[in-house]
Structure formats: structure tokens, C-alpha cells
Protein backbone atom coordinates (compact mmCIF):
# COMPACT_ATOMS: atom_id res chain seq x y z
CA UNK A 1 104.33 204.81 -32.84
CA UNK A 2 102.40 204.31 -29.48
CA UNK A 3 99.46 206.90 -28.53
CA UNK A 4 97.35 206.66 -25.54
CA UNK A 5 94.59 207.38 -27.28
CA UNK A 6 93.34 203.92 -27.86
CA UNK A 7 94.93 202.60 -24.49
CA UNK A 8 91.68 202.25 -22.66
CA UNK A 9 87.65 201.89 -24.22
CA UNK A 10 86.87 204.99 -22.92
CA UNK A 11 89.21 207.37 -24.54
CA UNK A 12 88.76 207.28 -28.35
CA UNK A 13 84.61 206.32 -27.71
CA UNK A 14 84.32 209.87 -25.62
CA UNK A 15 86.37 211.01 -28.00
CA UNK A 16 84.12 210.43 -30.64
CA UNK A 17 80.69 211.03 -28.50
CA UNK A 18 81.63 214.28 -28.03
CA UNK A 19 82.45 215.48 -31.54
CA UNK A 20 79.58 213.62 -32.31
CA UNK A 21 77.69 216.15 -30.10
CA UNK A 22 79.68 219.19 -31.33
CA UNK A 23 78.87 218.21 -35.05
CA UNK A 24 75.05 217.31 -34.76
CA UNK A 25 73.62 219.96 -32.74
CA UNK A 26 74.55 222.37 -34.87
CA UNK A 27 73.49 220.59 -38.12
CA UNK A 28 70.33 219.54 -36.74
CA UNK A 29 69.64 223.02 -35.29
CA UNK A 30 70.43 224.56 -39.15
CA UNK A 31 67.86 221.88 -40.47
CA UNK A 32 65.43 222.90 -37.97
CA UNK A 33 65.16 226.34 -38.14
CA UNK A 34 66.87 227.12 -41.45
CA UNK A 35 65.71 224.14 -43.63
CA UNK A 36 69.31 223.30 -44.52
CA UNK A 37 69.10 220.02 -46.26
CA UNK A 38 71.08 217.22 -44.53
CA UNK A 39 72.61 214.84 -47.00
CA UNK A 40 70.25 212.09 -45.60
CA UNK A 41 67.64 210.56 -47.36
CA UNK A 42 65.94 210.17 -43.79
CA UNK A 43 63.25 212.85 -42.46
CA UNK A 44 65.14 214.81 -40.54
CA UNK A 45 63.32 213.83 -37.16
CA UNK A 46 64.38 210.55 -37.64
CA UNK A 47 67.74 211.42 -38.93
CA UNK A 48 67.90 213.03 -35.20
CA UNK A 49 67.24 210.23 -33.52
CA UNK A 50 69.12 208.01 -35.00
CA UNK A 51 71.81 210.04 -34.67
CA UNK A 52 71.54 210.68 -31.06
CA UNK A 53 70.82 207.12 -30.53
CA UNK A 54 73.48 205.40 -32.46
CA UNK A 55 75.62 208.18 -33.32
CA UNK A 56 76.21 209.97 -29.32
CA UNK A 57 74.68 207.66 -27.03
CA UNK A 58 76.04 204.00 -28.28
CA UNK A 59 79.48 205.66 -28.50
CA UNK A 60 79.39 206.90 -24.87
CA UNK A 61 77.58 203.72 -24.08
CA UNK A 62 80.63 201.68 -25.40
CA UNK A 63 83.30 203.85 -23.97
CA UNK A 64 81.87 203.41 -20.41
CA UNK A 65 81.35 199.42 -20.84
CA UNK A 66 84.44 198.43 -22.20
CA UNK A 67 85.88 200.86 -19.46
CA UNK A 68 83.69 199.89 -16.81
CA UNK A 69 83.22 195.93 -17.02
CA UNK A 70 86.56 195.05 -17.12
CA UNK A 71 86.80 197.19 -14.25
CA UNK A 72 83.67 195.18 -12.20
CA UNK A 73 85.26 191.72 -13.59
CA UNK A 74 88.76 191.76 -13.18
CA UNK A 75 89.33 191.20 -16.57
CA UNK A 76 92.25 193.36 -18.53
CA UNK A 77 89.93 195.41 -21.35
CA UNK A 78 90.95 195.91 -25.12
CA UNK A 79 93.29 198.10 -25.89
CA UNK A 80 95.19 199.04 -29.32
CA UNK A 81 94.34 197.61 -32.66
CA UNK A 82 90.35 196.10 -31.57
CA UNK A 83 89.69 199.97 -30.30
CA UNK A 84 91.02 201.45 -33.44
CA UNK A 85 88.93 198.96 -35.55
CA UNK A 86 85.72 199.70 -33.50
CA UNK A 87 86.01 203.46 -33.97
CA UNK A 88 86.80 202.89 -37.29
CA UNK A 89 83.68 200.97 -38.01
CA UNK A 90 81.64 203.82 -35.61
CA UNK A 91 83.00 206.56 -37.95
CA UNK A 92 82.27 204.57 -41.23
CA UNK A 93 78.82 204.01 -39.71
CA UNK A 94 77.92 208.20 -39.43
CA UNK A 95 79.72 208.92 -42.57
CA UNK A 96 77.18 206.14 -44.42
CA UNK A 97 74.58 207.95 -42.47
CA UNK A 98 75.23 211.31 -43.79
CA UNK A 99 75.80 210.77 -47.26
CA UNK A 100 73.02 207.97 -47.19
CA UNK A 101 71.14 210.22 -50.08
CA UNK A 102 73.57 208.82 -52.61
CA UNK A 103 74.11 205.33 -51.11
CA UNK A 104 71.72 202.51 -50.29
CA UNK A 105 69.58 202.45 -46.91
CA UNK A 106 71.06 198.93 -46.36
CA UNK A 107 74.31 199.75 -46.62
CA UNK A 108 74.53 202.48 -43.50
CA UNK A 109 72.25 199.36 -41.92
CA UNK A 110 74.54 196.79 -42.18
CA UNK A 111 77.49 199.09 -40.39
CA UNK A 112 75.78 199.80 -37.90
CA UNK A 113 75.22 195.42 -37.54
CA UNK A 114 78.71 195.02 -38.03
CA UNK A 115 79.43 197.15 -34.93
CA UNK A 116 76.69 195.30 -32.69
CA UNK A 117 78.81 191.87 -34.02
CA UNK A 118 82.33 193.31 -33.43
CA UNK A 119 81.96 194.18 -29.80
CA UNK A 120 79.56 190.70 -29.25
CA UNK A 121 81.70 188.43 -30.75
CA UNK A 122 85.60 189.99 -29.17
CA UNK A 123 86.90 192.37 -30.79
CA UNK A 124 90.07 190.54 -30.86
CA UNK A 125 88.34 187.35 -32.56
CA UNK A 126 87.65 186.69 -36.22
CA UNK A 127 85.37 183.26 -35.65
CA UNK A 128 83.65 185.39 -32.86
CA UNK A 129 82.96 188.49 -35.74
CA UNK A 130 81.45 185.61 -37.57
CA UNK A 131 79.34 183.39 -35.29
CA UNK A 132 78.44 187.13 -33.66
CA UNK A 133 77.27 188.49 -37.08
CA UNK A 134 74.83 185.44 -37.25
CA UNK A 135 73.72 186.28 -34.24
CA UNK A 136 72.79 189.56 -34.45
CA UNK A 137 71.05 189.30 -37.90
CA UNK A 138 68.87 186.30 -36.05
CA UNK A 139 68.20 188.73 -33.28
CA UNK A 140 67.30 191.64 -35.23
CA UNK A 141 64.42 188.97 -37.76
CA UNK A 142 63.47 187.86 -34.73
CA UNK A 143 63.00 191.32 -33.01
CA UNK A 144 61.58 192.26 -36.71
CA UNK A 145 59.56 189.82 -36.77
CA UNK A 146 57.48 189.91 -33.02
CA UNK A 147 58.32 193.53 -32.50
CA UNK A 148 58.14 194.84 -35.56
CA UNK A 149 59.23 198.46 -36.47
CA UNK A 150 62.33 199.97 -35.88
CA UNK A 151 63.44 197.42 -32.58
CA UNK A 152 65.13 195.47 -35.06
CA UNK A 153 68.17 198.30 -35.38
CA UNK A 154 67.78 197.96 -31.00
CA UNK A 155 67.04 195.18 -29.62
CA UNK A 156 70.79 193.57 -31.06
CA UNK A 157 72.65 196.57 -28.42
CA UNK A 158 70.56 195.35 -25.78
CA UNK A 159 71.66 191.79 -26.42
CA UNK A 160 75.21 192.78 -26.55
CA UNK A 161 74.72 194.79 -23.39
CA UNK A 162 73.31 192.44 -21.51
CA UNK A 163 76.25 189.69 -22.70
CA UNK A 164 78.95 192.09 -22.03
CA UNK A 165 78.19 192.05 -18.48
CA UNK A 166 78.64 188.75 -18.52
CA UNK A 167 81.82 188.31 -20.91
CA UNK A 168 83.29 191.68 -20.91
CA UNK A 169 85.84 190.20 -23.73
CA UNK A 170 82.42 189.26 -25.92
CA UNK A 171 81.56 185.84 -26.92
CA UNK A 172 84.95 184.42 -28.13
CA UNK A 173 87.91 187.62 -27.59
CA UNK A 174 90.99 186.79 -25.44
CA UNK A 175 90.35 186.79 -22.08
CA UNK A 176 93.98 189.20 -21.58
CA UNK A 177 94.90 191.67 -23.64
CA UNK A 178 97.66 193.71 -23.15
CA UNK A 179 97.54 197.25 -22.76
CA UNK A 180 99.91 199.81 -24.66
């Protein structure tokens, strides 16, 4: 069975952005002025950000590049099974975030690398998801390491963005894929 849905980046990563938004206002808004708890382990301020961060804005973020770039380049963009597997992994990444009060930190941490490495390395490409893993844990010890803080969990997006514009297919995907 064919569906549209998954025919072009931007579709299914709106998709998601926006019931992203519909589903965390409202829960942050309840923690905030009700005290509901939020099945985090995170303070809830940081919960929020994250959230917004990873949660709306990469989503929308990804939609528009892998809409976009292919667009400025020329190139054909992903379509089908690579945009099913990168929503998947999106999804899997909030779900580990919500219920990260009975699972380990490192665990919703390490989804959230996997989806930096997907998009860097092709989505279409299993060596690239590899070599692109390696990659992004070096970048985020590095950015750990001089930056300290949080920029570890960033500074591997902004690598990825700024490689996308160059190889809108990531490091080793096809450079044609067909559409649906």
C-alpha cells in the first residue's frame, strides 16, 4: 500500500511538529500552573526546552531541509522507507523522553544521536549510519569537551546542518531516490 504521507521530507516531519506542539503546550501548561508531574526525570524547565528544541523545532527543521535542499540542489530528496525510519526514530526519541523517569538518561540520549547520524550519514546508507554515528559522538566529546555543558546534545545538528547544505543526500545516501 502506497500513502503520500512519506512522499516528500516535509509531510510526515510537519506532521509530527505539529502534534508535537498540540501535545506539549498543554502538558507543559498543566505542569506549570497545576504541578502535574510529567513522567520525566528532568526539571520541568528543562524538560521544556528540550522539548521545544528537539522535540518541535528539529522536526520542522528537518521537514523544511530535506524539502528545501533538494529543492536548491537539484537533487531528487528521500522519499518512502528512509522518511518512515527517521520519524520512527523522532517518535522513539519523545517517547524515551517522556517516560525517561523509569529508563536511563543515556538511553533517550543516544536516540536523539542516532537521529543526528541517520540524516548525516543518508538515510538510505547503512556504512554512512555507521561512519556518521562516529562522527557525531566525536563531535559531541569534542563540543563536550571545549564547550562544555549542554552544546554537546547541539552542536552535532549544527554539523549536520551545515553538511546538508552541502550533500543534501548526507555523507554517503544515493544521490537519486525515487519518489512514491
Amino acid at each position: 500500500m502506497r500513502t503520500s504521507l512519506f512522499a516528500y521530507g516535509f509531510r510526515a516531519q510537519f506532521l509530527l511538529a505539529g502534534c508535537a506542539a498540540l501535545l506539549l503546550v498543554p502538558v507543559w501548561a498543566s505542569n506549570l500552573v497545576l504541578g502535574t508531574p510529567l513522567g520525566s526525570t528532568w526539571p520541568p524547565t528543562l524538560w521544556h526546552g528540550h522539548e521545544m528544541l528537539y522535540g518541535f523545532i528539529a522536526s520542522a527543521i528537518a521537514g523544511f531541509l530535506l524539502t528545501a535542499v533538494p529543492s536548491w540542489t537539484g537533487e531528487k530528496g528521500f522519499a518512502g522507507w528512509p522518511l518512515m525510519m527517521l520519524a520512527g526514530i523522532w517518535l522513539a526519541a519523545r517517547l524515551l523522553i517522556a517516560s525517561s523517569a523509569g529508563l536511563s538518561p543515556l538511553l533517550a540520549a543516544a536516540a536523539l544521536s542516532v537521529f543526528a547520524a541517520l540524516i548525516l550519514g543518508g538515510l538510505d546508507s547503512v556504512l554512512g549510519a555507521i561512519v556518521a554515528s562516529l562522527i557525531v559522538g566525536w563531535v559531541e566529546a569534542v563540543a563536550a569537551g571545549y564547550l562544555g555543558g549542554k552544546s554537546r546534545d547541539v552542536v552535532p545538528y549544527v554539523v549536520v546542518l551545515a553538511i546538508l547544505v552541502v550533500r543534501p543526500y548526507g555523507l554517503f545516501g544515493t544521490r537519486t531516490i525515487e519518489r512514491l
